[in-house]
Every structure is written in structure tokens, then in C-alpha cells.
Protein backbone atom coordinates (compact mmCIF):
# COMPACT_ATOMS: atom_id res chain seq x y z
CA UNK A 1 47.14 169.52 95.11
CA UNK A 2 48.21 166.95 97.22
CA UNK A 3 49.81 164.23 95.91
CA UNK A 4 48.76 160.58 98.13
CA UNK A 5 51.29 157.87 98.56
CA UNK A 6 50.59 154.13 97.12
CA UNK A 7 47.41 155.64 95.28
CA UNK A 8 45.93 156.09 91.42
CA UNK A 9 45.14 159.54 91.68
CA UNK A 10 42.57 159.40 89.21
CA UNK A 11 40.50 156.28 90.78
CA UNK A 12 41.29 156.95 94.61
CA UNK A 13 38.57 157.24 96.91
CA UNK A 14 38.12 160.75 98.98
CA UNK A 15 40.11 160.42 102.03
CA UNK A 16 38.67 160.59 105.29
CA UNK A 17 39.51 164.50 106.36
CA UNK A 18 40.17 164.16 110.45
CA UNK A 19 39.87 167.28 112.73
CA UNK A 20 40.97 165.98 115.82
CA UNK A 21 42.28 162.89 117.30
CA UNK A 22 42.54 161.47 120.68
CA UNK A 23 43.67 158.45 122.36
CA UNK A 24 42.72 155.59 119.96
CA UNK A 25 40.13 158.20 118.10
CA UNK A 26 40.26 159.77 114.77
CA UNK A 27 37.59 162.13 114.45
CA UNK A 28 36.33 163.28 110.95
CA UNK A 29 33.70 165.82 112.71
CA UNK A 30 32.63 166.09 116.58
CA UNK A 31 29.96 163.17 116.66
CA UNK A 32 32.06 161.38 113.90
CA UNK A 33 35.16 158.93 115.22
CA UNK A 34 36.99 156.32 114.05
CA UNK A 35 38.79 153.56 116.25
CA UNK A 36 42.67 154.13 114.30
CA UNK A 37 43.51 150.02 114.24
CA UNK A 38 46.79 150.61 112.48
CA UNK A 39 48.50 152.93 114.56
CA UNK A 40 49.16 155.29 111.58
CA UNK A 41 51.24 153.03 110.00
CA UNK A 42 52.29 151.46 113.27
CA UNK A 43 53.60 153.91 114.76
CA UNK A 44 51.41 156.12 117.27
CA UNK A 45 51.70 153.32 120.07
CA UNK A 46 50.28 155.82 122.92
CA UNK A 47 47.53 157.04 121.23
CA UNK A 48 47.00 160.49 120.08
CA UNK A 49 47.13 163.45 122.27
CA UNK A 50 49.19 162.07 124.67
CA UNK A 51 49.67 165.03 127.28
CA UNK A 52 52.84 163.71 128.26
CA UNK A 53 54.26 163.45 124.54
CA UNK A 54 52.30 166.58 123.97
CA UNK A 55 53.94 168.81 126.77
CA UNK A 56 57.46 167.22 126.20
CA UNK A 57 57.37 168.71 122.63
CA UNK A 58 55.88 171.97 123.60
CA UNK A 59 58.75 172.12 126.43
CA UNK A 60 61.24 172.09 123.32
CA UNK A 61 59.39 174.16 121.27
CA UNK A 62 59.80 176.87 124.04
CA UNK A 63 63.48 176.47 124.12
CA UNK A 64 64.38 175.96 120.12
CA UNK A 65 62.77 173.67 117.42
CA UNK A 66 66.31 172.33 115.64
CA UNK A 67 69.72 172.78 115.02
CA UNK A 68 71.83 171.10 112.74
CA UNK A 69 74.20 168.49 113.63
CA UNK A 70 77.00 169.87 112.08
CA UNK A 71 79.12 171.13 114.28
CA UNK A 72 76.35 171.22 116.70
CA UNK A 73 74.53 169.31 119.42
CA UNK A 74 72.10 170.10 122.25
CA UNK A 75 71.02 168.18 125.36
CA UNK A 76 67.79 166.45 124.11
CA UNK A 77 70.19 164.44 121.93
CA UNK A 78 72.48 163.66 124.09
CA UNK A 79 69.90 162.29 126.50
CA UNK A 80 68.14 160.10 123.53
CA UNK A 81 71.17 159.21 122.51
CA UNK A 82 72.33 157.89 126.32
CA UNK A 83 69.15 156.50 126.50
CA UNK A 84 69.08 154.49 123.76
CA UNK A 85 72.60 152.84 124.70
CA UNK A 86 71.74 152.25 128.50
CA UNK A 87 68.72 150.94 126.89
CA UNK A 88 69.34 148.39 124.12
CA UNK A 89 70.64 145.26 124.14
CA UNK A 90 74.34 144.43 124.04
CA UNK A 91 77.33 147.00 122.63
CA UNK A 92 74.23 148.88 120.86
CA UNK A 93 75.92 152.21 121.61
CA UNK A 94 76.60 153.89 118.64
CA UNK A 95 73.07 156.66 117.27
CA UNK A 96 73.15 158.00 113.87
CA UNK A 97 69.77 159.71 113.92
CA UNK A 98 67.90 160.00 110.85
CA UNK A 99 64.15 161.58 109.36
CA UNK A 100 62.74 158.28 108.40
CA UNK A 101 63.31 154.74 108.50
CA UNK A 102 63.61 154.28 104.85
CA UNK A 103 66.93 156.45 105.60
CA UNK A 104 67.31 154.92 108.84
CA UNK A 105 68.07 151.85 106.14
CA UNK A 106 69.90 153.39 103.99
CA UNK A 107 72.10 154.37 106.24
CA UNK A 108 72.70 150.88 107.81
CA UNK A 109 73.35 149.63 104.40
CA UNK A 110 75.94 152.14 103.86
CA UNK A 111 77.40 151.58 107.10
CA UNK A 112 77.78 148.09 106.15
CA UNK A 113 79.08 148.26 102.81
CA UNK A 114 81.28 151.06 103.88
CA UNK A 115 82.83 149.16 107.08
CA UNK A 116 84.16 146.51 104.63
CA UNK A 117 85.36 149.16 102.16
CA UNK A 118 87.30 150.71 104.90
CA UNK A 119 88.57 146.92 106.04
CA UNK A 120 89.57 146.90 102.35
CA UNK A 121 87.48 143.99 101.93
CA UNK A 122 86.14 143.75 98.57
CA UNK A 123 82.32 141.87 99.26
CA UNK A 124 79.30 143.68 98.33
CA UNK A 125 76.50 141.28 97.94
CA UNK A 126 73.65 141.86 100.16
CA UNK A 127 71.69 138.74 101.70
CA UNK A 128 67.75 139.42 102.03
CA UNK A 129 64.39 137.63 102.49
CA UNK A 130 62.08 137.16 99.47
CA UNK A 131 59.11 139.12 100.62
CA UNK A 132 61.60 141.93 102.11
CA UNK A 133 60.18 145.37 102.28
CA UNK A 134 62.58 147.75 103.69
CA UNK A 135 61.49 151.09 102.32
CA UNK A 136 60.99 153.00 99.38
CA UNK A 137 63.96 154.88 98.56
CA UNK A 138 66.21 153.58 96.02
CA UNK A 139 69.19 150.97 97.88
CA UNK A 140 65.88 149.72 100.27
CA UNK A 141 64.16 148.75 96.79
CA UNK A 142 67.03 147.11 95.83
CA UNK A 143 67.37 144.58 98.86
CA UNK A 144 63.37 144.80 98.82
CA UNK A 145 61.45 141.71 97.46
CA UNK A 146 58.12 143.02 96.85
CA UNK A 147 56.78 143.80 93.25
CA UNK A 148 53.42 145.24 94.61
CA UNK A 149 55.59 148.20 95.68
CA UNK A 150 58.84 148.05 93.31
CA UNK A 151 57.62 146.86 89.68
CA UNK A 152 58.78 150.04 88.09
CA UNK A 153 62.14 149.48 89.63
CA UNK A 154 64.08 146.30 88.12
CA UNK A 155 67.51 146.39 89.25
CA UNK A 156 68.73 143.70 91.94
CA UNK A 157 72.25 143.63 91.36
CA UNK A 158 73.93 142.84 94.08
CA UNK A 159 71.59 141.52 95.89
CA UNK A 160 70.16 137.63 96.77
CA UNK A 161 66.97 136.61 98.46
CA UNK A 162 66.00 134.13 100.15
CA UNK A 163 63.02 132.63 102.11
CA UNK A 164 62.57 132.30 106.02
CA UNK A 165 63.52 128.45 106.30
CA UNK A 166 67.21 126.87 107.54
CA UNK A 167 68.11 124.92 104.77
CA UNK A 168 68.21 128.23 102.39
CA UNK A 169 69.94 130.45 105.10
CA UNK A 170 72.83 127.81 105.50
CA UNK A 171 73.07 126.82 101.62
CA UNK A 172 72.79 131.01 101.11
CA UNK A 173 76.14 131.25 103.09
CA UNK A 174 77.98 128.46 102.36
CA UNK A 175 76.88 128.94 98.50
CA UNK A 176 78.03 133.28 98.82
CA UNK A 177 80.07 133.98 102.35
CA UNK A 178 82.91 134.84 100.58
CA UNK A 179 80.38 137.77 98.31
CA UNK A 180 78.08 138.74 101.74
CA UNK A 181 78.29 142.15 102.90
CA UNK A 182 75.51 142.00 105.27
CA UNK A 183 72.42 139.86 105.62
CA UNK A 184 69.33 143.14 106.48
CA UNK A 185 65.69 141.15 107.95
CA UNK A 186 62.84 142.42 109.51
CA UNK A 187 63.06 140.40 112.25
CA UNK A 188 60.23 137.74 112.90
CA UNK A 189 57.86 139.84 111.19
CA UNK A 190 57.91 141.03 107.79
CA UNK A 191 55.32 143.61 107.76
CA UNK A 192 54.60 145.89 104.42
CA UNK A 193 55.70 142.08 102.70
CA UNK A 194 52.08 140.61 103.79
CA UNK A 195 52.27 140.15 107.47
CA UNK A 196 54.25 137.31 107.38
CA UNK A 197 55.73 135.86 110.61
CA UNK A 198 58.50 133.27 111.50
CA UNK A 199 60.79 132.00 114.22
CA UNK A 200 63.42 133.21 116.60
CA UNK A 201 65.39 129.87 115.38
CA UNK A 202 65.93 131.65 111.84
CA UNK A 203 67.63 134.60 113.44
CA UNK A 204 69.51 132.67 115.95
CA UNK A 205 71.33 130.65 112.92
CA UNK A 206 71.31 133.71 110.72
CA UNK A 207 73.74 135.09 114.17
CA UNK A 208 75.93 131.91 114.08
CA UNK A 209 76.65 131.72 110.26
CA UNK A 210 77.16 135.53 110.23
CA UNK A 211 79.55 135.59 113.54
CA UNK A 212 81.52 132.02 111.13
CA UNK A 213 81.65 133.89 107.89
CA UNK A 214 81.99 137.32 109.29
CA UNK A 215 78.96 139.28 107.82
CA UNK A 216 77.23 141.84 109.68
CA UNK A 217 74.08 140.91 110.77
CA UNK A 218 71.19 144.19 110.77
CA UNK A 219 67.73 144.52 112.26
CA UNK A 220 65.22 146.23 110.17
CA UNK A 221 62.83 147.44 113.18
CA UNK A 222 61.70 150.19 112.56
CA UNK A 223 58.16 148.56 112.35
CA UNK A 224 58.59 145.59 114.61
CA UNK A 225 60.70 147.49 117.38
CA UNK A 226 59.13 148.88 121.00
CA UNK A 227 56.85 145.43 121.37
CA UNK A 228 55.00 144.80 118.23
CA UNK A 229 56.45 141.58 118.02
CA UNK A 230 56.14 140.81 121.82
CA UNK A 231 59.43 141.42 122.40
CA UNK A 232 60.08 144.89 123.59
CA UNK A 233 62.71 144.46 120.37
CA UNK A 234 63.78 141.62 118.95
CA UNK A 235 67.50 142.41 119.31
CA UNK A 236 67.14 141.53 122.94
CA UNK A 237 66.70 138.01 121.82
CA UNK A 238 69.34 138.39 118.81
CA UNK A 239 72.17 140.91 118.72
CA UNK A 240 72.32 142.13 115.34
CA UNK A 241 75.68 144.31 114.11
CA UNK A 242 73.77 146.86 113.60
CA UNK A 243 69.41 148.55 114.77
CA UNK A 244 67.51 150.50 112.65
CA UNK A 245 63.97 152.02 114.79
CA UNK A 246 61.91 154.41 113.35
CA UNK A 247 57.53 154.79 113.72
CA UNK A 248 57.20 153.92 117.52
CA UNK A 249 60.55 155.82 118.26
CA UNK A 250 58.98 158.88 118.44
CA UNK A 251 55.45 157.41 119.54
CA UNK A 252 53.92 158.71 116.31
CA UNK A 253 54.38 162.20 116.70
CA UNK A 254 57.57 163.46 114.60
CA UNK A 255 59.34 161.42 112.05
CA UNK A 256 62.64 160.40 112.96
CA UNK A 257 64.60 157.56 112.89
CA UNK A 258 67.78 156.16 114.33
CA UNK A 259 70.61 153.86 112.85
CA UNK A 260 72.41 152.10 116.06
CA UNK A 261 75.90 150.35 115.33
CA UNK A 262 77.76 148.00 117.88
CA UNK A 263 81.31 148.46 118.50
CA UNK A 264 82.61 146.67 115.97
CA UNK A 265 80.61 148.77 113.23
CA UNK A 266 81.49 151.79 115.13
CA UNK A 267 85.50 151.47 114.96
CA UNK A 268 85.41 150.01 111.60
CA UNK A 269 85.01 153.89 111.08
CA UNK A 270 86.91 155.82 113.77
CA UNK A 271 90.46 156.54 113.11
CA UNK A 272 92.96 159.21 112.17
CA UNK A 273 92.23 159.07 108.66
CA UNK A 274 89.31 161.46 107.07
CA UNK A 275 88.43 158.92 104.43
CA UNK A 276 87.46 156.06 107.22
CA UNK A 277 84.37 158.74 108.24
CA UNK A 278 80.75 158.46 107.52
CA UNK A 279 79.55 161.12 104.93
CA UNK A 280 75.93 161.34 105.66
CA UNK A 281 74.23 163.78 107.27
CA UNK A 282 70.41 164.69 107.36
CA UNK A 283 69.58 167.79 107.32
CA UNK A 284 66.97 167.16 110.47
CA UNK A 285 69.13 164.44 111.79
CA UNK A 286 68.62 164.42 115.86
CA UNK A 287 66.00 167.11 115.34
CA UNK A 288 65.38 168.58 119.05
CA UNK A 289 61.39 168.00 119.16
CA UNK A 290 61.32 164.57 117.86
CA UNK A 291 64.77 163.74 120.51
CA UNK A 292 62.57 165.12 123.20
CA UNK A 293 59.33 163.13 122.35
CA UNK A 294 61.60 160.06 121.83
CA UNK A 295 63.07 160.38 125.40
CA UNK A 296 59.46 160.91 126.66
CA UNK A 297 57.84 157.98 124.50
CA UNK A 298 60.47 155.55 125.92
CA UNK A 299 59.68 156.45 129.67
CA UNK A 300 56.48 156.25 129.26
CA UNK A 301 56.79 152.82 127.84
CA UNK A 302 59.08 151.46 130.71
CA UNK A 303 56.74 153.75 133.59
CA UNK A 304 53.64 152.06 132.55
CA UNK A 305 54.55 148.39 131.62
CA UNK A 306 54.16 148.27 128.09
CA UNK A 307 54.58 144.95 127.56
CA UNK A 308 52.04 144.09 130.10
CA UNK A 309 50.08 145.76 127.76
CA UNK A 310 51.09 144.21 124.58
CA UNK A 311 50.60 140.78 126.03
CA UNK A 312 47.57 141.64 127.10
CA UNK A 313 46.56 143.14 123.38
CA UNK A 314 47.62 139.52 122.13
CA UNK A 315 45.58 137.57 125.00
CA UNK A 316 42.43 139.44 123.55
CA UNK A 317 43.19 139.11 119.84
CA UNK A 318 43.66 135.21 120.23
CA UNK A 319 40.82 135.18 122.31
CA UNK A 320 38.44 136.79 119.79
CA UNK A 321 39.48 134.77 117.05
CA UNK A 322 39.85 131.50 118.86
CA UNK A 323 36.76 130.00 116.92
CA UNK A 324 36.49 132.11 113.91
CA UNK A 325 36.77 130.74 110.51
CA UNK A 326 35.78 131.22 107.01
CA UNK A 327 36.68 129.73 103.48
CA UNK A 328 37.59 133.15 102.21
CA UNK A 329 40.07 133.35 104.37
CA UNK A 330 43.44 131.35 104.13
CA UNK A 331 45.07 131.53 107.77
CA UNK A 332 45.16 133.61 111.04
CA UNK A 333 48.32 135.13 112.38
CA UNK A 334 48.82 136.72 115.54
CA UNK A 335 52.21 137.89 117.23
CA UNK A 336 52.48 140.41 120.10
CA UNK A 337 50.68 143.46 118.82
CA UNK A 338 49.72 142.21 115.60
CA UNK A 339 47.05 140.04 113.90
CA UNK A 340 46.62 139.41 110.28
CA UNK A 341 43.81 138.02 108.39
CA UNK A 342 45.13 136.34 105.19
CA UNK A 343 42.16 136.12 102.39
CA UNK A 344 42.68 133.83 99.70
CA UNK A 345 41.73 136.66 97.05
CA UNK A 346 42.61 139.62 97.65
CA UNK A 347 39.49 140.79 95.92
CA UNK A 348 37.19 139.92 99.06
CA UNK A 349 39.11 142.85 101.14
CA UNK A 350 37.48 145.28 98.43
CA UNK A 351 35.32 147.58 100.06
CA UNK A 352 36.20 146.66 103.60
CA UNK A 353 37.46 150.12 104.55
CA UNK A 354 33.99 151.36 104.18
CA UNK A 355 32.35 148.70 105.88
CA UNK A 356 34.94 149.15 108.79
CA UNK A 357 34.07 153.25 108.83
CA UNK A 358 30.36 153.08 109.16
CA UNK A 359 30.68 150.83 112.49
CA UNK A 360 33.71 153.09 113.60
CA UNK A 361 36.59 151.28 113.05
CA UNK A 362 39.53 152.96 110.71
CA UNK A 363 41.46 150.07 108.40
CA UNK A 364 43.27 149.45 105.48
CA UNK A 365 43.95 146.69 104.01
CA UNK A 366 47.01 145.80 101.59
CA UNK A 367 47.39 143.05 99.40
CA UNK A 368 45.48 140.24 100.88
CA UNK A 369 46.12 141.09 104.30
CA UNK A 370 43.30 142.79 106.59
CA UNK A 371 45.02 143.35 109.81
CA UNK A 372 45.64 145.08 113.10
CA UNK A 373 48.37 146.62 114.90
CA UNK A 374 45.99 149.24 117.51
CA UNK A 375 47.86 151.55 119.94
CA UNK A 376 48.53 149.68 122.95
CA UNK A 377 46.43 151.81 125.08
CA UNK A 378 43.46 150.64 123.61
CA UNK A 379 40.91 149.27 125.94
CA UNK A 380 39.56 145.90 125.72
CA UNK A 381 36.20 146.71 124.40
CA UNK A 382 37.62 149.08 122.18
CA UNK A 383 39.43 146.02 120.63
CA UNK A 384 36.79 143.57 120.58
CA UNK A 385 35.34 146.19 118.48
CA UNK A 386 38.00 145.93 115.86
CA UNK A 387 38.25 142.72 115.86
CA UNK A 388 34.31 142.29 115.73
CA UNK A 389 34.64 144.30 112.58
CA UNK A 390 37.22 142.50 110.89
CA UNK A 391 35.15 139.24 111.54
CA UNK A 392 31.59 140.53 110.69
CA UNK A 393 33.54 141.17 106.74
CA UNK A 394 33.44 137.72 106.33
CA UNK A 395 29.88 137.20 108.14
């Protein structure tokens, strides 16, 4: 029996059982389809069936499926990995690959705590945003601020949040620099934490009190990176210490995940002595297929103009909703690739999935967010049509 994540197994609702997908389609049966609004989970930005993604990892396939990175390596790796530096901002450089960006955290957590370990510098207090959500395995929890997810998991030690304004970033540092570790943010938009979205002003200060006090400064992106924000990442605007990217990485089609440290991260950890090395290792760490799709997902988003596309997506959304309004719901956000209908009550998003279904649009809501965040492939009608849905609810 399968077990389904974030579900009461007892009351859930059948899922919808899809047979074939293509571009922005789900199909539950051949004259059955379902516009896929969220990307699954944000992270199939191409669309499904993507005969470029498609044929990269059947190229692999041919050749081998994995080897371990123990001792090993192999060319599709190497190329990601050379990619990936040429690519990102700054001294980016340095790719710990990973299966999944909850790992992909916990990896630049441990990375962070470790580099001051190896420094011999005692501090170990994490800085994070209330409303964090960084993943569900056990250190992400920890510097995650979001009950909804974590009630059955108490312990914060360690750890201090605060929210998305100035005043408690610079009071945070000058109150705890001498405790700070790191300071981990999903940059400008906090995703599973309710869709909430800020300013490039935060980070920017976040940068200068973290360069004073010497804290390392990560990116949690693996949601916002590769344009969901509008920026292709958000570290082009901000250099963070240290990049996590996961979803989009792979366009949707493998999970994998990558931790990228600057230099000064790196040789915090490269020396003569054993005990200054990293022990982690994932078992499917650079795993061949997903390295190839990544290094085929990336091309395709510089080839084709992504952005272009992405600005476009936001052009519509803002568009569509220029007018709209409703007492039920609280505010409209938009950014890049995203919009988010806040309700006041999350009670009137009950039933929406359905309602979305029958007029061929796949959604799901979570707490009192009904959003978006489509493939950017979709076409402009094919967006009005989500957004038509989403506004129709509260018709």
C-alpha cells in the first residue's frame, strides 16, 4: 500500500491516477487532461515529455545508469559540475551533488557548521526566518518555522527566527553575531511557508551584516532557483556563501540536488589533514541520468530564453488579475513565475481541487494559499485558463 506524503490516510481523497503526461498535460485517461499549474511541486519547468530531456536520459541510459562517487566519477558529472561553475554567479564553484533538496540542506548546514568547527570556532546558532520551510528531514525542521508541517517535532535548539523586516535582521546580529553560524533563507520567496514574498533590500543587508560579523550567508533555492522568482536565481543579485538547487535542476525528471560552496567554504575544508574533510556521501550523489538531464535542462533554458518566458508568464498573471477582487480573499501576490491567492480562511479553499479538475485545471492548495507556479512553456491561453479557474472559486 502506498503510503501519501502530507495526507490522513484514513480521510484522503482518491488520487487522481495519470497515464500519460505531456507538455503542460496530465492525463488521467485519453479524453481526460489536466492543465499541471504547480509544476509537480515546482519543479517540471519544461513540461512533460520533453524530447530533448527525454533523449538526453535515454542517451545515458544506453551507456550506464550510475556509479557511485566513491572513488569514482564519469563525464556527465564533470560536465554538470563545469557547468554549474561557468554558470553561477560569483566563486560558486564548488558541487556536492545530492538526491533531494531536503539533503541538498542538510548538507549546506553541515558545511556551515562544520567550516567553523574546522576554523575552531566555537558558534553554532543558526539565524532563520519565522515562516522558514526548508525541508522535512530532521536539521531542516529544526531551522524550519512552520508548525503546519513540524508540530510533532519540538526541538529548536540552536536555532533563532526572525521575520523579513531590517530592524529584526540588524538587532538579530548585533543581539547574537558572536553565537551565528550561518543565517539559511529562501530567498525573496518563502514558498511551502505560505507564498510569502519580500525584497532584494533584506538580502542585500543580510550580505553586509554577514560579510561585518563573519557568518556565512546560504541560499535555500531549490524552489525559487532557474527563474521562479524572476531572477534566473537570486544569487545573481546576492552572493550567498553557499547554493542549494534542487526541483528545476533536473527539469522535473530525476531527483537530484546540488549543494554549491564558494571558495571560502570550499578551503575551510581542503587541507592535509583527514579530519578537515566532508563525511557525507549519498549513495546516488551525481547520479549519471539525472547529471545528464541537468546539463540538458540548463541548455535548454539558456537556448530558448527562459526568462523571456518567465516575464512573459508574470505579464499575463498580473494582467488577469489586474481587476479581480473578493472579500474572501486577503491579498494578491505575484513574482516572476508565481502567483498566490491568500484567502482569509483557509476553509474557503476546501473543495477547490475538484472544482479546478472538472474544468481541467490540476491544483492544490495548502494552508490558505491557492496558487500557481505552471511550467514556463505554457501557452497564454493555457494560462488564462488557470487563472480563470482560480478566479471563478471565488465567483
Amino acid at each position: 500500500m502506498i503510503w501519501y506524503p502530507y495526507e490522513q490516510m484514513k480521510t484522503m481523497k482518491p488520487p487522481y491516477e495519470i497515464v500519460d503526461a505531456a507538455g503542460v498535460y496530465l492525463y488521467t485517461k485519453e479524453e481526460d487532461r489536466m492543465i499541471d499549474s504547480i509544476s509537480s511541486w515546482w519543479s517540471v519547468i519544461h513540461g512533460y515529455k520533453h524530447p530533448v530531456l527525454t533523449k538526453a536520459v535515454k542517451d545515458q541510459a544506453d551507456v550506464f545508469s550510475h556509479v557511485m562517487m566513491g572513488g569514482l566519477t564519469h563525464p556527465a558529472v564533470r560536465k554538470l559540475s563545469d557547468k554549474l561553475a561557468s554558470w553561477l554567479p560569483g566563486d560558486l564553484d564548488y558541487c556536492f551533488f545530492s538526491d533531494s533538496g531536503s539533503v541538498a540542506v542538510e548538507v549546506a548546514l553541515k558545511m556551515a557548521m562544520q567550516f567553523n568547527v574546522n576554523r575552531k570556532d566555537p558558534r553554532k546558532t543558526v539565524l532563520s526566518l519565522t515562516h522558514a520551510y526548508h525541508g522535512d528531514t530532521f536539521k531542516t525542521m529544526e531551522v524550519g518555522d512552520d508548525e503546519d508541517y513540524h508540530f510533532a517535532f519540538e526541538s529548536k535548539r540552536g536555532v533563532i527566527h526572525i521575520p523579513t523586516e531590517i530592524p529584526a535582521l540588524e538587532e538579530a546580529f548585533e543581539k547574537h553575531h558572536r553565537e551565528l553560524n550561518c543565517f539559511i533563507v529562501e530567498p525573496l520567496l518563502q514558498g511551502a511557508g505560505g507564498m510569502r514574498m519580500y525584497g532584494l533590500d533584506f538580502l542585500k543587508r543580510a550580505r553586509q551584516l554577514c560579510d561585518q560579523y563573519d557568518v556565512l550567508l546560504i541560499f535555500d533555492e531549490v524552489a525559487t532557483g532557474f527563474g521562479r522568482t524572476g531572477y534566473r536565481f537570486v544569487a545573481d543579485e546576492v552572493l550567498p556563501d553557499i547554493l542549494v538547487l534542487g526541483k528545476a535542476l533536473t527539469g522535473g525528471y530525476i531527483g537530484h540536488a546540488v549543494t554549491v560552496a564558494g571558495e571560502k567554504v570550499y578551503r575551510g575544508f581542503y587541507g592535509d589533514d583527514p579530519s578537515l574533510a566532508l563525511m557525507h556521501g549519498p549513495t546516488f550523489m551525481g547520479n549519471a541520468l539525472a547529471c545528464s538531464v541537468a546539463l540538458a535542462s540548463i541548455e535548454l533554458f539558456e537556448g530558448q530564453d527562459y526568462m523571456a518566458k518567465i516575464h512573459r508568464i508574470t505579464e499575463i498573471m498580473r494582467r488577469e488579475l489586474a481587476d479581480f477582487s473578493s472579500p474572501k480573499v486577503k491579498e494578491v501576490r505575484i513574482m516572476g513565475g508565481c502567483v498566490c491567492l491568500e484567502v482569509r480562511d483557509r476553509k474557503d479553499l476546501l473543495g477547490y481541487q475538484e472544482f479546478a479538475a472538472k474544468r481541467g485545471v490540476f491544483a492544490r492548495p495548502f494552508l490558505n494559499c491557492l496558487y500557481a507556479m505552471p511550467p514556463y512553456v505554457i501557452a497564454e491561453d493555457e494560462l488564462v485558463e488557470v487563472i480563470s479557474a482560480m478566479k471563478a472559486w471565488f465567483e
